[in-house]
PDB file of N, CA and C in Angstrom:
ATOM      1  N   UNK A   1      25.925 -79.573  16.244  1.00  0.00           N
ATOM      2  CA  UNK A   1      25.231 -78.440  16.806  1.00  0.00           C
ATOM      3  C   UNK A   1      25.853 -78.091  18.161  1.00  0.00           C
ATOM      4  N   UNK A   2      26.108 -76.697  18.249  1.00  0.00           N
ATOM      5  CA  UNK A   2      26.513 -76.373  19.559  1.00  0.00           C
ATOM      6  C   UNK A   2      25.727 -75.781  20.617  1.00  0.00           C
ATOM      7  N   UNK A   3      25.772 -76.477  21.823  1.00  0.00           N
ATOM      8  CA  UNK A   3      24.921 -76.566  22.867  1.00  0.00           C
ATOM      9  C   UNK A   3      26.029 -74.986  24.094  1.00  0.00           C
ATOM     10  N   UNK A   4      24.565 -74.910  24.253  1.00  0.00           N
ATOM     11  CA  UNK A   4      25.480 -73.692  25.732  1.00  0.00           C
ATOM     12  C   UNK A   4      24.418 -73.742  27.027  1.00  0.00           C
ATOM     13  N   UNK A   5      25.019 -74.095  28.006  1.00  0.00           N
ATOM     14  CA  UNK A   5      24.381 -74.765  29.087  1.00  0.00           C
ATOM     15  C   UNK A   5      23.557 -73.283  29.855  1.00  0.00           C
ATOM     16  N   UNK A   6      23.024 -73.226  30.530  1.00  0.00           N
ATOM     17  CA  UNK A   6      21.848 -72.124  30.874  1.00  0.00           C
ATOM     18  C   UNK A   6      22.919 -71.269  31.695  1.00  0.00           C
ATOM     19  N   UNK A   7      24.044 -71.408  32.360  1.00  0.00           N
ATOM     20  CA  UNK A   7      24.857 -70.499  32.958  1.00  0.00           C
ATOM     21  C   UNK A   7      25.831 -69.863  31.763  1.00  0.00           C
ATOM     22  N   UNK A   8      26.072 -70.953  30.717  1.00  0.00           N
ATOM     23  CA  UNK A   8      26.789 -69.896  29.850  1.00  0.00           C
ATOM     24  C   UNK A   8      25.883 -68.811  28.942  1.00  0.00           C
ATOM     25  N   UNK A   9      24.778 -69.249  28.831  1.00  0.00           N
ATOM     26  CA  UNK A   9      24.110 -68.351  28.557  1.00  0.00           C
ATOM     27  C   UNK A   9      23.471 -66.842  29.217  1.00  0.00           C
ATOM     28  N   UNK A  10      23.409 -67.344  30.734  1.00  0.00           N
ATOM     29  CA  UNK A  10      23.425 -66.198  31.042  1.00  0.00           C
ATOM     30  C   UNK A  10      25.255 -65.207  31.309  1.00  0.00           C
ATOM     31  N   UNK A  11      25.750 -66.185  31.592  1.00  0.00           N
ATOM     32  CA  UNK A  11      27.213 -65.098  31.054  1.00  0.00           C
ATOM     33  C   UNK A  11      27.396 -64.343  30.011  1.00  0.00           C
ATOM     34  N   UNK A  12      26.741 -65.118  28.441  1.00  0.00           N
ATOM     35  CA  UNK A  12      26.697 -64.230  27.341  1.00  0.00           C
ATOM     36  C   UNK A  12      26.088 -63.280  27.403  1.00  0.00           C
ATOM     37  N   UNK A  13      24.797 -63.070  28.146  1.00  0.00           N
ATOM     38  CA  UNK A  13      23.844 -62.078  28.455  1.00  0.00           C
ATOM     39  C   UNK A  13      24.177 -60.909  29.354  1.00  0.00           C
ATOM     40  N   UNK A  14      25.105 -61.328  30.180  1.00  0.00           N
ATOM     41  CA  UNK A  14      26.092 -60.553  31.200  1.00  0.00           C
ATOM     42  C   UNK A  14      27.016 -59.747  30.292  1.00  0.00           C
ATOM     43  N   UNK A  15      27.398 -60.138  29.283  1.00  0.00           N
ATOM     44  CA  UNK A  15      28.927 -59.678  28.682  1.00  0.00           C
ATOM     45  C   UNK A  15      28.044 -58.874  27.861  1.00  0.00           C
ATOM     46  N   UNK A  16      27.007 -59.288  26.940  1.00  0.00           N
ATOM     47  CA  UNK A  16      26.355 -58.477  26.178  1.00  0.00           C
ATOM     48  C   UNK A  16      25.774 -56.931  26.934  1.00  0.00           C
ATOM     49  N   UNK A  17      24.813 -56.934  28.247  1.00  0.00           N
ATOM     50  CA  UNK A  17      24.651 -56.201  28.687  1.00  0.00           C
ATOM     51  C   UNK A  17      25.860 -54.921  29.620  1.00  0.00           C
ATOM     52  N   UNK A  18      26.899 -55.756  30.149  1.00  0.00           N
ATOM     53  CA  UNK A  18      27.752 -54.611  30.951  1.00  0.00           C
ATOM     54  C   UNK A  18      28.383 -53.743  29.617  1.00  0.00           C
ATOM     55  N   UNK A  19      28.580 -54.468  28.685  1.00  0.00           N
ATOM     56  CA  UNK A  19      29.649 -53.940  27.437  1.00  0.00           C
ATOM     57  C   UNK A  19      28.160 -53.138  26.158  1.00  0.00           C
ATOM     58  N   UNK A  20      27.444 -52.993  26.912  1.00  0.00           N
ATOM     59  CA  UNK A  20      26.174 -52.300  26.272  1.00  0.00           C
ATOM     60  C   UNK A  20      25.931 -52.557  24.729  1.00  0.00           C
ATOM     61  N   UNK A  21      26.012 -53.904  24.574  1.00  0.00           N
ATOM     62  CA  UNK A  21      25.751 -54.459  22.855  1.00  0.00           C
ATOM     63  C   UNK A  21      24.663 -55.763  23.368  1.00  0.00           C
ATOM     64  N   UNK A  22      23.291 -55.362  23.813  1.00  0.00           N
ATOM     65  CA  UNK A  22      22.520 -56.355  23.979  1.00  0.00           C
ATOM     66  C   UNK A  22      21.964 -56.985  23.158  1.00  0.00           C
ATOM     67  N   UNK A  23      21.952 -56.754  21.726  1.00  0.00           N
ATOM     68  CA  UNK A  23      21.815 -57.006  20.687  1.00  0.00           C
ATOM     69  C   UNK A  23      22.999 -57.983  19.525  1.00  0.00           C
ATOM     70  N   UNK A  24      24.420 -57.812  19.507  1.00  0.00           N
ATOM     71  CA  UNK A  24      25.331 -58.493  19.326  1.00  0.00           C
ATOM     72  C   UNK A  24      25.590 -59.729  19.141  1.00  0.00           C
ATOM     73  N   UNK A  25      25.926 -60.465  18.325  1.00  0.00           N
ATOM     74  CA  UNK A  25      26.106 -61.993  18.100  1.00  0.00           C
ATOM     75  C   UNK A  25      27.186 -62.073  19.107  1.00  0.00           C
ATOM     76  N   UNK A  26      27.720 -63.787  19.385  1.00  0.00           N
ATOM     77  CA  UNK A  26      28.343 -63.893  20.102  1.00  0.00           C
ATOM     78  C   UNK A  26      29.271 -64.975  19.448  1.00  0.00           C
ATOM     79  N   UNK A  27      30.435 -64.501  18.809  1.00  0.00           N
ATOM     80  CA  UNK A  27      31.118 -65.176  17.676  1.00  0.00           C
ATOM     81  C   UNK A  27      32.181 -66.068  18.653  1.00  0.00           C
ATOM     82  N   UNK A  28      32.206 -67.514  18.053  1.00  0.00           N
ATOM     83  CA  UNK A  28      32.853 -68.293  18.456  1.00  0.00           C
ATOM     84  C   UNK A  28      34.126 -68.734  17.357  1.00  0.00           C
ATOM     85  N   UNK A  29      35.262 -69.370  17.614  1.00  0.00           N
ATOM     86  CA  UNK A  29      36.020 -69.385  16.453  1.00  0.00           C
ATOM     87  C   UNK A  29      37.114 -70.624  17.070  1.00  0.00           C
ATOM     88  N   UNK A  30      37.786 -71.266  16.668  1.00  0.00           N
ATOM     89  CA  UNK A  30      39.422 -72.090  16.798  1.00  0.00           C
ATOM     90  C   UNK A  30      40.194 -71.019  15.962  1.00  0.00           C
ATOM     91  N   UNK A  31      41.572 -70.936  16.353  1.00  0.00           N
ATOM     92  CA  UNK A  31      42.846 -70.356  15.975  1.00  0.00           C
ATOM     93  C   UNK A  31      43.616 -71.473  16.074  1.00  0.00           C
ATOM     94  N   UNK A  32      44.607 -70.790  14.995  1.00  0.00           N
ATOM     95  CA  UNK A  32      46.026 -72.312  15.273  1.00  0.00           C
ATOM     96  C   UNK A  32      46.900 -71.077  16.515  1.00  0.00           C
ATOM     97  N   UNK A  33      47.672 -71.834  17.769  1.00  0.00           N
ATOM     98  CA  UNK A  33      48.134 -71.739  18.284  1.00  0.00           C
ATOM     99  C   UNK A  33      48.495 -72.018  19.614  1.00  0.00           C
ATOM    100  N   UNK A  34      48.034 -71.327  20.493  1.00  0.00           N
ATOM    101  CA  UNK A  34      48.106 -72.045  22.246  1.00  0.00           C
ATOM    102  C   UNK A  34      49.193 -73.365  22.644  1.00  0.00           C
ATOM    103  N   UNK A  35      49.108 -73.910  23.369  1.00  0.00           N
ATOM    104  CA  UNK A  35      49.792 -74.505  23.877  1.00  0.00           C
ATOM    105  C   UNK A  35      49.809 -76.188  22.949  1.00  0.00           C
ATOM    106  N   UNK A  36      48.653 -76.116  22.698  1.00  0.00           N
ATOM    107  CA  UNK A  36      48.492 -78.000  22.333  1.00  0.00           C
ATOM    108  C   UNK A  36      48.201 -77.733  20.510  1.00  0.00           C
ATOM    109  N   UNK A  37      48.580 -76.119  20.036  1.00  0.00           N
ATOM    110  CA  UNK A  37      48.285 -76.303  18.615  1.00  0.00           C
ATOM    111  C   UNK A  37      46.892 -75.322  17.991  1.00  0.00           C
ATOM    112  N   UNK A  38      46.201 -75.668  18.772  1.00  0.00           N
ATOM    113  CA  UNK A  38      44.712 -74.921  18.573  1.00  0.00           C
ATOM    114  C   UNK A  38      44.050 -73.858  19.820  1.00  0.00           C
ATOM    115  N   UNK A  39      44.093 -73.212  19.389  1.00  0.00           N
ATOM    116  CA  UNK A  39      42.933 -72.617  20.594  1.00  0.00           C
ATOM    117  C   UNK A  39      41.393 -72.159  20.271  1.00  0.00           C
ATOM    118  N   UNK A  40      40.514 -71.948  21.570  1.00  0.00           N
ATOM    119  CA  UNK A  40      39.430 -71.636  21.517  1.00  0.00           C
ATOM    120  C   UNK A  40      39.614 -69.789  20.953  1.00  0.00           C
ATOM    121  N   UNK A  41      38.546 -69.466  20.307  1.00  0.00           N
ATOM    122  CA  UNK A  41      38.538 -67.717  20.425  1.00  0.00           C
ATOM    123  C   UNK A  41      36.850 -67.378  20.868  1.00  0.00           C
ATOM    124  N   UNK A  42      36.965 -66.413  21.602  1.00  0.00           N
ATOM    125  CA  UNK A  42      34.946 -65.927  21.420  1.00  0.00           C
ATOM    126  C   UNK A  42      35.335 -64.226  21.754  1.00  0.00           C
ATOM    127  N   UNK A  43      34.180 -63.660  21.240  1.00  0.00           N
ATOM    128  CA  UNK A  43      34.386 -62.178  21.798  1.00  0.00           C
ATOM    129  C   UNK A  43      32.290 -61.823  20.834  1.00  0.00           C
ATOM    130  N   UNK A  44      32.282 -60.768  21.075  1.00  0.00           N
ATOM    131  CA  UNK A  44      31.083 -60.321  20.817  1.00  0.00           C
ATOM    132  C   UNK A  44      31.249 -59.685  20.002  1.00  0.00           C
ATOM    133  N   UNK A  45      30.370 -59.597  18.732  1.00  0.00           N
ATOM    134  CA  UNK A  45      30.171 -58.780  17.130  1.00  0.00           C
ATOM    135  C   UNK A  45      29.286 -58.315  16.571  1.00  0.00           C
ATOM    136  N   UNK A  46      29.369 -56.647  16.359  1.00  0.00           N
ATOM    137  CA  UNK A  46      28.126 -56.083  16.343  1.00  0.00           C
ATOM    138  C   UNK A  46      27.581 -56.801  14.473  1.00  0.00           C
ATOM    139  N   UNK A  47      28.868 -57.515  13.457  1.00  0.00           N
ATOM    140  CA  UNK A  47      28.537 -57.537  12.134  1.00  0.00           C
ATOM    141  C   UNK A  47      28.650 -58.756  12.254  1.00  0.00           C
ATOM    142  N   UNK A  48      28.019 -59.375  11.146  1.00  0.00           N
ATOM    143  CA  UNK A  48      27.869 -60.981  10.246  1.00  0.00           C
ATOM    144  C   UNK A  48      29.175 -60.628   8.956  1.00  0.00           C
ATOM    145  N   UNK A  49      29.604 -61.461   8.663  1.00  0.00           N
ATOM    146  CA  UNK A  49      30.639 -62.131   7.600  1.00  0.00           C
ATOM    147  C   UNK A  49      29.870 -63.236   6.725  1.00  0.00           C
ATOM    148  N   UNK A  50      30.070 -62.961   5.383  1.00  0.00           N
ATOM    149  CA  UNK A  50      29.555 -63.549   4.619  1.00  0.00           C
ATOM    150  C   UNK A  50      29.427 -65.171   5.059  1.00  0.00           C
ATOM    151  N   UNK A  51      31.076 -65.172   5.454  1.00  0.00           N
ATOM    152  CA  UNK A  51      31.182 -66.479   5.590  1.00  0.00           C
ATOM    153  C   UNK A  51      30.808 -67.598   6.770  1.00  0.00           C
ATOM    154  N   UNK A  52      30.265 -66.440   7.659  1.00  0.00           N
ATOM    155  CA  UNK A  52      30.099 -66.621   8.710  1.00  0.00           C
ATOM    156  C   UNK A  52      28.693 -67.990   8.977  1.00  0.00           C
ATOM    157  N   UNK A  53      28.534 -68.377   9.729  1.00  0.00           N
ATOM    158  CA  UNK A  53      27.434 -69.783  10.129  1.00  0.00           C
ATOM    159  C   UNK A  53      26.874 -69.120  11.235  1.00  0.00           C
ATOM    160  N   UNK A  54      25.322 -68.683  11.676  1.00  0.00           N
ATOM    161  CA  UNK A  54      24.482 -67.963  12.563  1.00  0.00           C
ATOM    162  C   UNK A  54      23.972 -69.444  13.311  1.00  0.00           C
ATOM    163  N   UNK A  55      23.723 -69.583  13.990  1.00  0.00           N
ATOM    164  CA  UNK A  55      23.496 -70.310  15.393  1.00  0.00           C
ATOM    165  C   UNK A  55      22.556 -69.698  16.001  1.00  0.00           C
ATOM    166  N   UNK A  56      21.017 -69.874  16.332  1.00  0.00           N
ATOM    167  CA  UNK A  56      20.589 -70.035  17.578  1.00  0.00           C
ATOM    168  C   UNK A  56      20.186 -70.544  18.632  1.00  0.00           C
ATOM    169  N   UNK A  57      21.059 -70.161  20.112  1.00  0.00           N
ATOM    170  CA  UNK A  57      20.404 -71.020  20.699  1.00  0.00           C
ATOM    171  C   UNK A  57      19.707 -70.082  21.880  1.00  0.00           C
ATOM    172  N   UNK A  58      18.193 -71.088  21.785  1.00  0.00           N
ATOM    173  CA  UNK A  58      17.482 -70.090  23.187  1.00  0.00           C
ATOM    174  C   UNK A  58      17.695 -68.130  22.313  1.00  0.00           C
ATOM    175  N   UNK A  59      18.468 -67.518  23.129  1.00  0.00           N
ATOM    176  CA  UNK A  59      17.905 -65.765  22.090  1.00  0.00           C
ATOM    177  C   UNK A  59      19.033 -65.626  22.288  1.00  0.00           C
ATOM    178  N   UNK A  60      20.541 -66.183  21.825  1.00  0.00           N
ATOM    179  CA  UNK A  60      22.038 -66.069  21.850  1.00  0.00           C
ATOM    180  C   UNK A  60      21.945 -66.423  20.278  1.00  0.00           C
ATOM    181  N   UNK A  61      22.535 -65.571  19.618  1.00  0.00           N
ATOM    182  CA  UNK A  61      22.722 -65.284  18.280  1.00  0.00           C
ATOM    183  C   UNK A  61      24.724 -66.254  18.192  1.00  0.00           C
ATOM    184  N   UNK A  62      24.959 -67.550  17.636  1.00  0.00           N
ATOM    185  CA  UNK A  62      26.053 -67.452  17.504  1.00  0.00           C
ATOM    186  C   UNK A  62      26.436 -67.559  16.255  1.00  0.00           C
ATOM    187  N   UNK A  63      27.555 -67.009  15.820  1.00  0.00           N
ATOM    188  CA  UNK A  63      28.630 -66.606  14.728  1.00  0.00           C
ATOM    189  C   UNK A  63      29.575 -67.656  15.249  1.00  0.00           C
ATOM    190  N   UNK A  64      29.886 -68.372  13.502  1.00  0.00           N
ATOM    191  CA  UNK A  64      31.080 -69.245  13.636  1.00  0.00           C
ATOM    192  C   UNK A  64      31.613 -69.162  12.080  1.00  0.00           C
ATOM    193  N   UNK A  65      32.982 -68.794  11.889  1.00  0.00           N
ATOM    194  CA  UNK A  65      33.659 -69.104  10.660  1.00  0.00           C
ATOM    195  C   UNK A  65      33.547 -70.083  10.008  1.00  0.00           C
ATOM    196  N   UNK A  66      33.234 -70.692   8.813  1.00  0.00           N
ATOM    197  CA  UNK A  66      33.664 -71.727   8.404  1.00  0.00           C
ATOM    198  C   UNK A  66      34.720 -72.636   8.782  1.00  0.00           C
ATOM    199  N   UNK A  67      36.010 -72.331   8.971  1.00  0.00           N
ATOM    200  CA  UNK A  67      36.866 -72.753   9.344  1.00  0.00           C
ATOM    201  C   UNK A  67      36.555 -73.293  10.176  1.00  0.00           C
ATOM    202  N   UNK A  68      36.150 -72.973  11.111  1.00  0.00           N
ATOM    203  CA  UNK A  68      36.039 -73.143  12.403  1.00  0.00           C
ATOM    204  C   UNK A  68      34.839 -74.284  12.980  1.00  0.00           C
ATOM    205  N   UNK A  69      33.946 -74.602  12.195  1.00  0.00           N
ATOM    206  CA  UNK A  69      32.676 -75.254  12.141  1.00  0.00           C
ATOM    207  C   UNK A  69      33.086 -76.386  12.222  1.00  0.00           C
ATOM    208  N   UNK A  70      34.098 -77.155  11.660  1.00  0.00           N
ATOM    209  CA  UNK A  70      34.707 -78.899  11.854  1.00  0.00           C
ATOM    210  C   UNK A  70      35.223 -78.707  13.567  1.00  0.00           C
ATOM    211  N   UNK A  71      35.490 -77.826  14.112  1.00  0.00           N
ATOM    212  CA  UNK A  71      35.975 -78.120  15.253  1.00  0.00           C
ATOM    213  C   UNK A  71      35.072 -78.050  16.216  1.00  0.00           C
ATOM    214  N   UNK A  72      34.109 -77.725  15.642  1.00  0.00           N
ATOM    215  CA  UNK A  72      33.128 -77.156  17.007  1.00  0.00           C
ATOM    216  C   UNK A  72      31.974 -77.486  16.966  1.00  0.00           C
ATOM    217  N   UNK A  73      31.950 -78.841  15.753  1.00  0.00           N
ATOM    218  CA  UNK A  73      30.344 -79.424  16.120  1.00  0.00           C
ATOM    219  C   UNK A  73      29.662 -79.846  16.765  1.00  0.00           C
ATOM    220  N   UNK A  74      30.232 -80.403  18.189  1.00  0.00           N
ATOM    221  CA  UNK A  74      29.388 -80.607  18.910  1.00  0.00           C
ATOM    222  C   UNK A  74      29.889 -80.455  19.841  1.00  0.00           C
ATOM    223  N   UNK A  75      30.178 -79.204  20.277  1.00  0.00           N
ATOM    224  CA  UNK A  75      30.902 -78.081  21.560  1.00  0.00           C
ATOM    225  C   UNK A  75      29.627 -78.232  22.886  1.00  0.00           C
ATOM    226  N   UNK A  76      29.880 -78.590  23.419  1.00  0.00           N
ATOM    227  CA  UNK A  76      29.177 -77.956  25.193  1.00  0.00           C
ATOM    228  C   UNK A  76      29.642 -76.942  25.801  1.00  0.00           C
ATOM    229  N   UNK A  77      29.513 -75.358  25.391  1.00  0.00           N
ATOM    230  CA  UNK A  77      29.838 -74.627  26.244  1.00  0.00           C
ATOM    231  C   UNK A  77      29.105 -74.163  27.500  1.00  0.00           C
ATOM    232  N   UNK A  78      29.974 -74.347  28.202  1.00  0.00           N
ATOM    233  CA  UNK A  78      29.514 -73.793  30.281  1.00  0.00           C
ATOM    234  C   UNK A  78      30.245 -72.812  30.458  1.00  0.00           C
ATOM    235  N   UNK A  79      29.705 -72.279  31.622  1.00  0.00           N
ATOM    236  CA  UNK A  79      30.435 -70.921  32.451  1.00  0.00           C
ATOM    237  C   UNK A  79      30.364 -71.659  33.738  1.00  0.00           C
ATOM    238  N   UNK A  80      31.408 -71.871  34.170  1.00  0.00           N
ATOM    239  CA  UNK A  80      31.551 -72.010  35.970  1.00  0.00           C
ATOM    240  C   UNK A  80      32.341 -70.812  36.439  1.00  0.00           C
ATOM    241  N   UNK A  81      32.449 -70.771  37.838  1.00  0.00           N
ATOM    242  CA  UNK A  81      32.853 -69.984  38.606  1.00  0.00           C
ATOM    243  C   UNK A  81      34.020 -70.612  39.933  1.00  0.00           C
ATOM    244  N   UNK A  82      35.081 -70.282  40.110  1.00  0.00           N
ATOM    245  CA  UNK A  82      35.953 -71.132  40.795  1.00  0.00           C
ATOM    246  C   UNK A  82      36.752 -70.113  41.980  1.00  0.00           C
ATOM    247  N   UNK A  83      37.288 -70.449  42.745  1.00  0.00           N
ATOM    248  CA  UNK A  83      38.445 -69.822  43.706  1.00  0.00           C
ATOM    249  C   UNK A  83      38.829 -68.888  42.234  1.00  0.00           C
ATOM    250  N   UNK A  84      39.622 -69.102  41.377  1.00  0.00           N
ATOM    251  CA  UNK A  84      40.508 -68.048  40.683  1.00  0.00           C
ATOM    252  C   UNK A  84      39.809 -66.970  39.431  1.00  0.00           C
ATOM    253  N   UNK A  85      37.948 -67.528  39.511  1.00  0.00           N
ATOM    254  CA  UNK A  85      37.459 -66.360  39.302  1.00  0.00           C
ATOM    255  C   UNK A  85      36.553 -66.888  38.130  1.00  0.00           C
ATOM    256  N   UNK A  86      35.847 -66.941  37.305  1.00  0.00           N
ATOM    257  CA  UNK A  86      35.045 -67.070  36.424  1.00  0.00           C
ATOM    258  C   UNK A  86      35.404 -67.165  34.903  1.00  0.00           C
ATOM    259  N   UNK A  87      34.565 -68.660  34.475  1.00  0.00           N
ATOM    260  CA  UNK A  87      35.277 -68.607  33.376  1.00  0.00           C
ATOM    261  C   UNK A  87      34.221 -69.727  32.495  1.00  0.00           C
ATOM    262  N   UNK A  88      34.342 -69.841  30.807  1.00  0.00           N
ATOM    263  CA  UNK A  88      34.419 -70.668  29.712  1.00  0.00           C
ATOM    264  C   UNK A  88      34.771 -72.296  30.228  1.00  0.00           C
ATOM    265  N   UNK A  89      34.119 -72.622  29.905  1.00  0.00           N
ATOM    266  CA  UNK A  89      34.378 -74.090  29.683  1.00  0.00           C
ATOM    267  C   UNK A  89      33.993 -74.657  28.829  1.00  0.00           C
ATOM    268  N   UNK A  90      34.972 -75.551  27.939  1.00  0.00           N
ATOM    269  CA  UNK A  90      34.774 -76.447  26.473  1.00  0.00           C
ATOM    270  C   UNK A  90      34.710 -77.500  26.493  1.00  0.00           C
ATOM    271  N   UNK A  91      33.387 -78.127  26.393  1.00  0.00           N
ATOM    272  CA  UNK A  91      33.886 -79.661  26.441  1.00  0.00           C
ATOM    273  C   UNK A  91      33.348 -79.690  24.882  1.00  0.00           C
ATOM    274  N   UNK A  92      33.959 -80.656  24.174  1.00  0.00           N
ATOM    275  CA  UNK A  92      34.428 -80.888  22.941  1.00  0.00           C
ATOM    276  C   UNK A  92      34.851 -82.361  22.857  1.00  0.00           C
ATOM    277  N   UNK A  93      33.900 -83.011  22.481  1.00  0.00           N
ATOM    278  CA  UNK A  93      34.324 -84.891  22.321  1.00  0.00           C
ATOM    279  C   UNK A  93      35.352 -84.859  21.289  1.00  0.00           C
ATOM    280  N   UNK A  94      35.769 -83.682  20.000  1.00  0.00           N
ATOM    281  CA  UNK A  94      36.211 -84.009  19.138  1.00  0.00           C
ATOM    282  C   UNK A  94      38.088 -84.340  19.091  1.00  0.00           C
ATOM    283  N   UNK A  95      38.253 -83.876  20.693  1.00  0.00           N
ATOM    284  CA  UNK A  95      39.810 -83.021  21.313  1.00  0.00           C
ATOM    285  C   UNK A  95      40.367 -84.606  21.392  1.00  0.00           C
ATOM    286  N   UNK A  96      41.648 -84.757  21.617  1.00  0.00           N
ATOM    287  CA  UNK A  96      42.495 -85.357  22.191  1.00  0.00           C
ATOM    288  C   UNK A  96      42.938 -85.131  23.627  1.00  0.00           C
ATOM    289  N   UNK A  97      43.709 -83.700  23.306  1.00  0.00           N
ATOM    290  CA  UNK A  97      44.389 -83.505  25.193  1.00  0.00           C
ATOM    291  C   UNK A  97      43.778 -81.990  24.731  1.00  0.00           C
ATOM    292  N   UNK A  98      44.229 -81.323  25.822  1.00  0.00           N
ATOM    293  CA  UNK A  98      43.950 -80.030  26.364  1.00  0.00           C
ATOM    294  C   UNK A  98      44.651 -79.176  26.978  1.00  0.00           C
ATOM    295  N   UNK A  99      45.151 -78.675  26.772  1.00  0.00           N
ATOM    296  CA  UNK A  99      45.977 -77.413  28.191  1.00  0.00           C
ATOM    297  C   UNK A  99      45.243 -76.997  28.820  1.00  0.00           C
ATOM    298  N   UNK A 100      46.187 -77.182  30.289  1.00  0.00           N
ATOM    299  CA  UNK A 100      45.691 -77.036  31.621  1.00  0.00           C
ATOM    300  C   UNK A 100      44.633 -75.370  31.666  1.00  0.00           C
ATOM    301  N   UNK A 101      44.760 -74.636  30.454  1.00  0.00           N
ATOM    302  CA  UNK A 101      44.176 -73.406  30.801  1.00  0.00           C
ATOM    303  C   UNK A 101      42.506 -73.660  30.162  1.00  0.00           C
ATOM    304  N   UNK A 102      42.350 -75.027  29.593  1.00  0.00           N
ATOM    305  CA  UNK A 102      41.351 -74.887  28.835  1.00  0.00           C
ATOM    306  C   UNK A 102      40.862 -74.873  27.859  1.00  0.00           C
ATOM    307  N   UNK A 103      41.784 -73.562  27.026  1.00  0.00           N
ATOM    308  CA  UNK A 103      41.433 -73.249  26.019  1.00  0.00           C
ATOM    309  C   UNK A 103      42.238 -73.470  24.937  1.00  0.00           C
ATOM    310  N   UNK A 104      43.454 -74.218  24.870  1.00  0.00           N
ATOM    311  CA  UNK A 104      44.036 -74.721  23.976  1.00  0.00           C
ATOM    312  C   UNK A 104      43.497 -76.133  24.026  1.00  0.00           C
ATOM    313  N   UNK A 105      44.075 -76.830  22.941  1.00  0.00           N
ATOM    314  CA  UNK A 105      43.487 -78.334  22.498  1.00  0.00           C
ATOM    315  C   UNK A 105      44.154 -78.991  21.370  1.00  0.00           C
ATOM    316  N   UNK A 106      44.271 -80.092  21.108  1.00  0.00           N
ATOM    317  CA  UNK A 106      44.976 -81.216  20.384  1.00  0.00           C
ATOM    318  C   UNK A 106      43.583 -82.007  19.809  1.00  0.00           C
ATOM    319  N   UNK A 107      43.089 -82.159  18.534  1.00  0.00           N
ATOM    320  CA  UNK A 107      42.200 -82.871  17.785  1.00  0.00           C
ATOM    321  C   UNK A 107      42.478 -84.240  17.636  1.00  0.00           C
ATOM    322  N   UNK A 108      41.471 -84.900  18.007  1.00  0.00           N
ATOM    323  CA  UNK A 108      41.958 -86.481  17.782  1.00  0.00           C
ATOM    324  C   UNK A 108      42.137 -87.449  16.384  1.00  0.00           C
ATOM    325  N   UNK A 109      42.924 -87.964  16.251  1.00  0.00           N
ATOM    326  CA  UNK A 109      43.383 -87.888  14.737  1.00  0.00           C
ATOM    327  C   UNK A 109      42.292 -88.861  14.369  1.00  0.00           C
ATOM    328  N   UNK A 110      41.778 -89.143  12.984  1.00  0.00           N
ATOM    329  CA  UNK A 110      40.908 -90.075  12.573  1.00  0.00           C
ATOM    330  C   UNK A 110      41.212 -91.029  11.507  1.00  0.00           C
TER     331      UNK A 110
END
């Protein structure tokens, strides 16, 4: 189950409201690519996909691919705020290493 800490939630609520889709799921996903192999994806979606997995947490509607559901079972997403500006944070017990940006990642083999 994926957890989103009370600041990333209000960031989702931020992104939902300036981009005027207050209503919108908030689709989370892995891609193959980035630096270590995998990366994180999120963006906001006014539609559901069949294939899609609905999530709620608290009144954040999340969307996750199938695919994507082995990587992200037990995700902690945060929003911090830093000198270089505001951002996502993944913590993910399931990773190995990480690129320095975050959002790429290496799965730990089993």
């Amino acid at each position: 189950m994926i957890e989103l800490t009370s600041a990333a939630i209000q960031e989702i609520k931020r992104m939902q409201n300036s981009r005027q889709q207050p209503n919108s799921y908030f689709r989370l996903g892995v891609k193959p690519g980035g630096c270590d192999g995998l990366y994180y994806t999120f963006d906001l979606s006014e539609t559901k996909e069949n294939s899609d997995r609905l999530q709620t947490v608290e009144d954040i509607s999340l969307l996750i691919d199938e695919h994507s559901l082995n990587y992200l079972s037990d995700l902690r997403l945060d929003y911090a705020e830093d000198l270089m500006g505001g951002g996502f944070r993944f913590h993910n017990p399931l990773i190995a290493t990480s690129c320095r940006c975050g959002l790429s990642f290496t799965l730990k083999e089993s």
